[in-house]
Protein backbone atom coordinates (compact mmCIF):
# COMPACT_ATOMS: atom_id res chain seq x y z
CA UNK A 1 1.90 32.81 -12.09
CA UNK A 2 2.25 35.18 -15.23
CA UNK A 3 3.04 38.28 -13.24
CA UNK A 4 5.89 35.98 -11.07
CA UNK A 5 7.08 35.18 -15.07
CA UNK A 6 7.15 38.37 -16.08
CA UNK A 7 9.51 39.50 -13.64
CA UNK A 8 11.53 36.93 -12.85
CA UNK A 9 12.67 34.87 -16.66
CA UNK A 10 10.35 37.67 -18.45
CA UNK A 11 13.11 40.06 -17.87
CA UNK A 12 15.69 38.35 -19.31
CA UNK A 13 13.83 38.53 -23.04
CA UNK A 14 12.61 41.85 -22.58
CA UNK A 15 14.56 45.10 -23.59
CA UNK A 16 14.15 47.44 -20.78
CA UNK A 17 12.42 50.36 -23.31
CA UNK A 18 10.39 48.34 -24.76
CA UNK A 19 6.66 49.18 -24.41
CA UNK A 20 4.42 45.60 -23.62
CA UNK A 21 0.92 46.33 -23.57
CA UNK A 22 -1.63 43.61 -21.98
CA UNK A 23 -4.77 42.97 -23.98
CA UNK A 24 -7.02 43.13 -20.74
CA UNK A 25 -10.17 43.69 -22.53
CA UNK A 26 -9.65 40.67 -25.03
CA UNK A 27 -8.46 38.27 -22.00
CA UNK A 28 -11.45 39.72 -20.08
CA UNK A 29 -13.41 38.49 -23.31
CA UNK A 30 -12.34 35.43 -23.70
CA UNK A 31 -12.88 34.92 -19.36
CA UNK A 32 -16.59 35.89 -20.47
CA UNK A 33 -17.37 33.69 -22.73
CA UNK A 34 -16.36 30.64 -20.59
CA UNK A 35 -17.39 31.89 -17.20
CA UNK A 36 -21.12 32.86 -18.46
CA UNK A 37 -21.77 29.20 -20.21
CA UNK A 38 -20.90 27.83 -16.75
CA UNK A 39 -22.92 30.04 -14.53
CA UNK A 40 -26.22 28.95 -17.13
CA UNK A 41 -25.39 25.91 -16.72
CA UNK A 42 -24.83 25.70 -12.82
CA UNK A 43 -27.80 27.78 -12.35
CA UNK A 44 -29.94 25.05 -14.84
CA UNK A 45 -28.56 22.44 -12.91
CA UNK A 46 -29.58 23.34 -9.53
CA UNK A 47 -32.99 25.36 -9.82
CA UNK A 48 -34.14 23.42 -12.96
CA UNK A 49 -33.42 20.16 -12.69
CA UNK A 50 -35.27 18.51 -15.27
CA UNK A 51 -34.54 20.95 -17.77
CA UNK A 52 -30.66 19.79 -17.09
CA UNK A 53 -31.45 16.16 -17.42
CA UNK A 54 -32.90 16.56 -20.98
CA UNK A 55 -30.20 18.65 -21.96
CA UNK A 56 -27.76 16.39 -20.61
CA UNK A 57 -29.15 13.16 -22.52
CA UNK A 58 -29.44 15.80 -25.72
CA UNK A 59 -25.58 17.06 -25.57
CA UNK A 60 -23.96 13.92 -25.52
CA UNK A 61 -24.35 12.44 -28.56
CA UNK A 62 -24.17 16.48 -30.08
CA UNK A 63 -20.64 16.51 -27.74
CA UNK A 64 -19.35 13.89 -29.41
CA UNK A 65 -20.26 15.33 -33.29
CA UNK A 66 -18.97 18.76 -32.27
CA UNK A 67 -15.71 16.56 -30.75
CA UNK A 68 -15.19 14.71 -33.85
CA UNK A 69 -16.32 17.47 -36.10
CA UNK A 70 -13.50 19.71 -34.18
CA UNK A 71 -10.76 17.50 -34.48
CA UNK A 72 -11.21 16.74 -38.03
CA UNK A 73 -11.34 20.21 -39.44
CA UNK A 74 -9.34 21.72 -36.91
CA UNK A 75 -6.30 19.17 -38.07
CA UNK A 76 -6.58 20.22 -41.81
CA UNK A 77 -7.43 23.77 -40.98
CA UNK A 78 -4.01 23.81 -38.56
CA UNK A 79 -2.02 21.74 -40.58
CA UNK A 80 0.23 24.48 -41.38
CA UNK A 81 0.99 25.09 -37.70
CA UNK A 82 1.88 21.63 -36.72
CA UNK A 83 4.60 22.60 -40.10
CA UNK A 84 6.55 24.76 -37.09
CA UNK A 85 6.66 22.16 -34.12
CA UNK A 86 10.42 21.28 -33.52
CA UNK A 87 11.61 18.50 -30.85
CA UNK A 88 11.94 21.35 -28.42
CA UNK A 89 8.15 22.28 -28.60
CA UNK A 90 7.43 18.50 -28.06
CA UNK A 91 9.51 18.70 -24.93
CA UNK A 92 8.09 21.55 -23.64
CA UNK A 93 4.58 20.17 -24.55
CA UNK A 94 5.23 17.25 -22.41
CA UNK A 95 7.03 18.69 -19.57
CA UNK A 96 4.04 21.14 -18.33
CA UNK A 97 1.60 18.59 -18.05
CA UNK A 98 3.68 15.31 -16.92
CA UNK A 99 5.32 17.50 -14.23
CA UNK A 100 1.96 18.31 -12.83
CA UNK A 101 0.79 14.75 -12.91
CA UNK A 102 3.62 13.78 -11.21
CA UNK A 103 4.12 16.69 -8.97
CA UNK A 104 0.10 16.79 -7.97
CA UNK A 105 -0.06 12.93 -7.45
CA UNK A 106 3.05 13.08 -5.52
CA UNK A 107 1.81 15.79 -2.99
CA UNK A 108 -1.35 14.16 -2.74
CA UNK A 109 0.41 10.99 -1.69
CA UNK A 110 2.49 12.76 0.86
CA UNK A 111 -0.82 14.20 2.28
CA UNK A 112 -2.18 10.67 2.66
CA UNK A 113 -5.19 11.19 0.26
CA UNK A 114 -7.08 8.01 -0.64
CA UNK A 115 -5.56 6.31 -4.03
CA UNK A 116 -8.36 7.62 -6.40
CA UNK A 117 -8.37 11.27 -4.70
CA UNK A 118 -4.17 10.87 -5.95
CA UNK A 119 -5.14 10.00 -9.28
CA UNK A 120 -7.83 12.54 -9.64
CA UNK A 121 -5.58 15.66 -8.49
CA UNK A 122 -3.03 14.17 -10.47
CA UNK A 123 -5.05 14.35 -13.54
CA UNK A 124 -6.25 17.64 -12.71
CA UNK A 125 -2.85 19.05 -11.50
CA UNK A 126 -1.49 18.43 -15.29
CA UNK A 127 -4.29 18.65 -17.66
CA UNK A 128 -4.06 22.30 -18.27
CA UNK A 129 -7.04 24.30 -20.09
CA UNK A 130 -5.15 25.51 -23.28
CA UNK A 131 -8.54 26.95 -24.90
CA UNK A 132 -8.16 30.18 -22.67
CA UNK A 133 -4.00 30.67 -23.80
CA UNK A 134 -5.29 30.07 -27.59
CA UNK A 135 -8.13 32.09 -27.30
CA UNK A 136 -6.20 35.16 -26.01
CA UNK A 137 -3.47 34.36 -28.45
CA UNK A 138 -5.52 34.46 -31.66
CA UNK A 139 -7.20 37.40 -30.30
CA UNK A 140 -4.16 39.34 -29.11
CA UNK A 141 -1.90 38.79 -32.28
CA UNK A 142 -1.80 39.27 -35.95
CA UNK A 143 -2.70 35.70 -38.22
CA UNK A 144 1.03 34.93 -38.46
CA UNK A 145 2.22 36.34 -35.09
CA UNK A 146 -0.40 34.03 -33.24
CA UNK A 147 0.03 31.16 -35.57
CA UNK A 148 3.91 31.22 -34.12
CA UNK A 149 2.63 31.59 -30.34
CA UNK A 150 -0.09 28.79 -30.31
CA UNK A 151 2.69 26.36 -30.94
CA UNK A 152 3.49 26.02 -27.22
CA UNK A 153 -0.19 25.47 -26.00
CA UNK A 154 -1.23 23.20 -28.98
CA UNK A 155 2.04 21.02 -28.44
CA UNK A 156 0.98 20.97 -24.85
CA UNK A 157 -2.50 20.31 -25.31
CA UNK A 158 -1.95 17.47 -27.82
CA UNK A 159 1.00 15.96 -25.36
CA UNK A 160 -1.04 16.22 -22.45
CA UNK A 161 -3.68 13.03 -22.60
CA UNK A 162 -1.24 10.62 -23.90
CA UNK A 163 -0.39 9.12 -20.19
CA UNK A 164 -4.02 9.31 -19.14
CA UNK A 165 -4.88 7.36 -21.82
CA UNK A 166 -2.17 4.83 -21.97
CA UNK A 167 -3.42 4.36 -18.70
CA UNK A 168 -7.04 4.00 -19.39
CA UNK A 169 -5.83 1.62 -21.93
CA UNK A 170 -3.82 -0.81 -20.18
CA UNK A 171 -6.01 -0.56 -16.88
CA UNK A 172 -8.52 -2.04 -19.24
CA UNK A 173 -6.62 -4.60 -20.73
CA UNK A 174 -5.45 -5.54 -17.04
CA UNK A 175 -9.43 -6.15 -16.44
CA UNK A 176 -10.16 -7.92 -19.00
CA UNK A 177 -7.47 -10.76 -18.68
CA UNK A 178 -6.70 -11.21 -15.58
CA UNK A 179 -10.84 -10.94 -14.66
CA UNK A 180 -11.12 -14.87 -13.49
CA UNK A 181 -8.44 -14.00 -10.79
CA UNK A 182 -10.25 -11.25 -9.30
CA UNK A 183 -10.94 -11.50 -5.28
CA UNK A 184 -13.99 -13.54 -4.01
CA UNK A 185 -15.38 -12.44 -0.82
CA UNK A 186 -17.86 -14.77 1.01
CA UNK A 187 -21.08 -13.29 1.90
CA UNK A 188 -23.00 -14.90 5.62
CA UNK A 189 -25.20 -17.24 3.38
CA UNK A 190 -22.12 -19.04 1.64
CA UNK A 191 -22.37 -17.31 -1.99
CA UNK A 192 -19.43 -15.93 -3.79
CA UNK A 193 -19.26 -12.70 -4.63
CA UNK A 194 -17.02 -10.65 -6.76
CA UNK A 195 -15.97 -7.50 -4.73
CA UNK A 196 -15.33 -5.54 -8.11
CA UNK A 197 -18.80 -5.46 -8.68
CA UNK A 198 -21.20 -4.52 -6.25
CA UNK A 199 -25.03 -6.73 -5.69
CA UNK A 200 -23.78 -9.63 -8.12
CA UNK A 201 -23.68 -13.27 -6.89
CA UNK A 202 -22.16 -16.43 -8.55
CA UNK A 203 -24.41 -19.02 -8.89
CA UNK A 204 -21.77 -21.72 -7.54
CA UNK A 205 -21.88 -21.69 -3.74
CA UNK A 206 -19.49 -22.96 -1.32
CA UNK A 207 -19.11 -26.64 0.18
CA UNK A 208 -17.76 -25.22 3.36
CA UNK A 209 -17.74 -22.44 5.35
């Protein structure tokens, strides 16, 4: 889609002498050091299995430091750049990914997927991998040159989970109160059983069938 950019709204910015040159080797870079983790890790998974499971059971709780670690330095280390958001970066930041949700979950509908293969290219459609635009960003630019262009993908990054997790949210709350009217079905030996969760029984049975 960035070449289509270029010459289509690109051209409208752009003075026609003006010399652009692409940082291939840095984006090239940056493609390398997230393609390599996940070849080691797809090759761990498949030809050493047990290797994977102890790694997997060691980088969760380590996920979650790095995670938390991350977002609390990262905030006071980019404070200054959250200084520069305006309402129009917030718009823009919401736009790119809600679009896609809506846009991939709509598409998928029209295709007749199943409801959670709508929801999961919905989710997938709009939650865009901003690591690779800041990567290339703080690599291609000077400190206050990039500081300016990782507005955009740090106002869309931060934008981007809020409906996913409203969602989450209230899909939980949903569960948890209005659990006692869930859906009994009736298995052939006349117990109840809760269709939400699979192999459990109530202990009342029924007087008829």
């Amino acid at each position: 889609m960035m070449p289509l950019w270029l010459y289509t709204l690109g051209r409208t910015f752009l003075l026609e002498d003006l010399n652009i040159t692409i940082p291939y080797l840095n984006i090239l870079q940056v493609i390398a050091s997230l393609v390599i983790p996940l070849l080691i890790g797809i090759f761990l998974q498949y030809k050493l299995t047990k290797v994977a499971l102890v790694i997997i059971k060691l980088l969760r709780p380590f996920t979650l430091l790095v995670m938390v670690f991350f977002l609390c330095v990262g905030l006071y280390a980019n404070w200054y750049v959250f200084k520069l958001f305006k309402p129009v970066h917030i718009l823009a930041g919401c736009l790119l990914p809600y679009c896609g949700y809506l846009i991939g979950g709509f598409v998928a509908a029209i295709l007749r997927q199943p409801k959670a293969r709508v929801i999961t290219i919905g989710l997938e459609t709009g939650m865009q991998n901003i690591g690779v635009a800041l990567l290339v960003l703080r690599i291609s630019f000077p400190s206050q040159m990039s500081d300016i262009a990782t507005v955009g993908p740090m106002a869309s990054g931060m934008m981007t989970p809020i409906p996913a997790l409203l969602a989450a949210i209230g899909y939980a709350l949903y569960k948890k109160c209005c659990k006692k009217y869930e859906p009994v079905a009736v298995k052939d030996d006349g117990m109840k059983v809760n269709e939400n969760k699979e192999n459990e029984t109530v202990t009342e049975t029924l007087t008829s069938v």
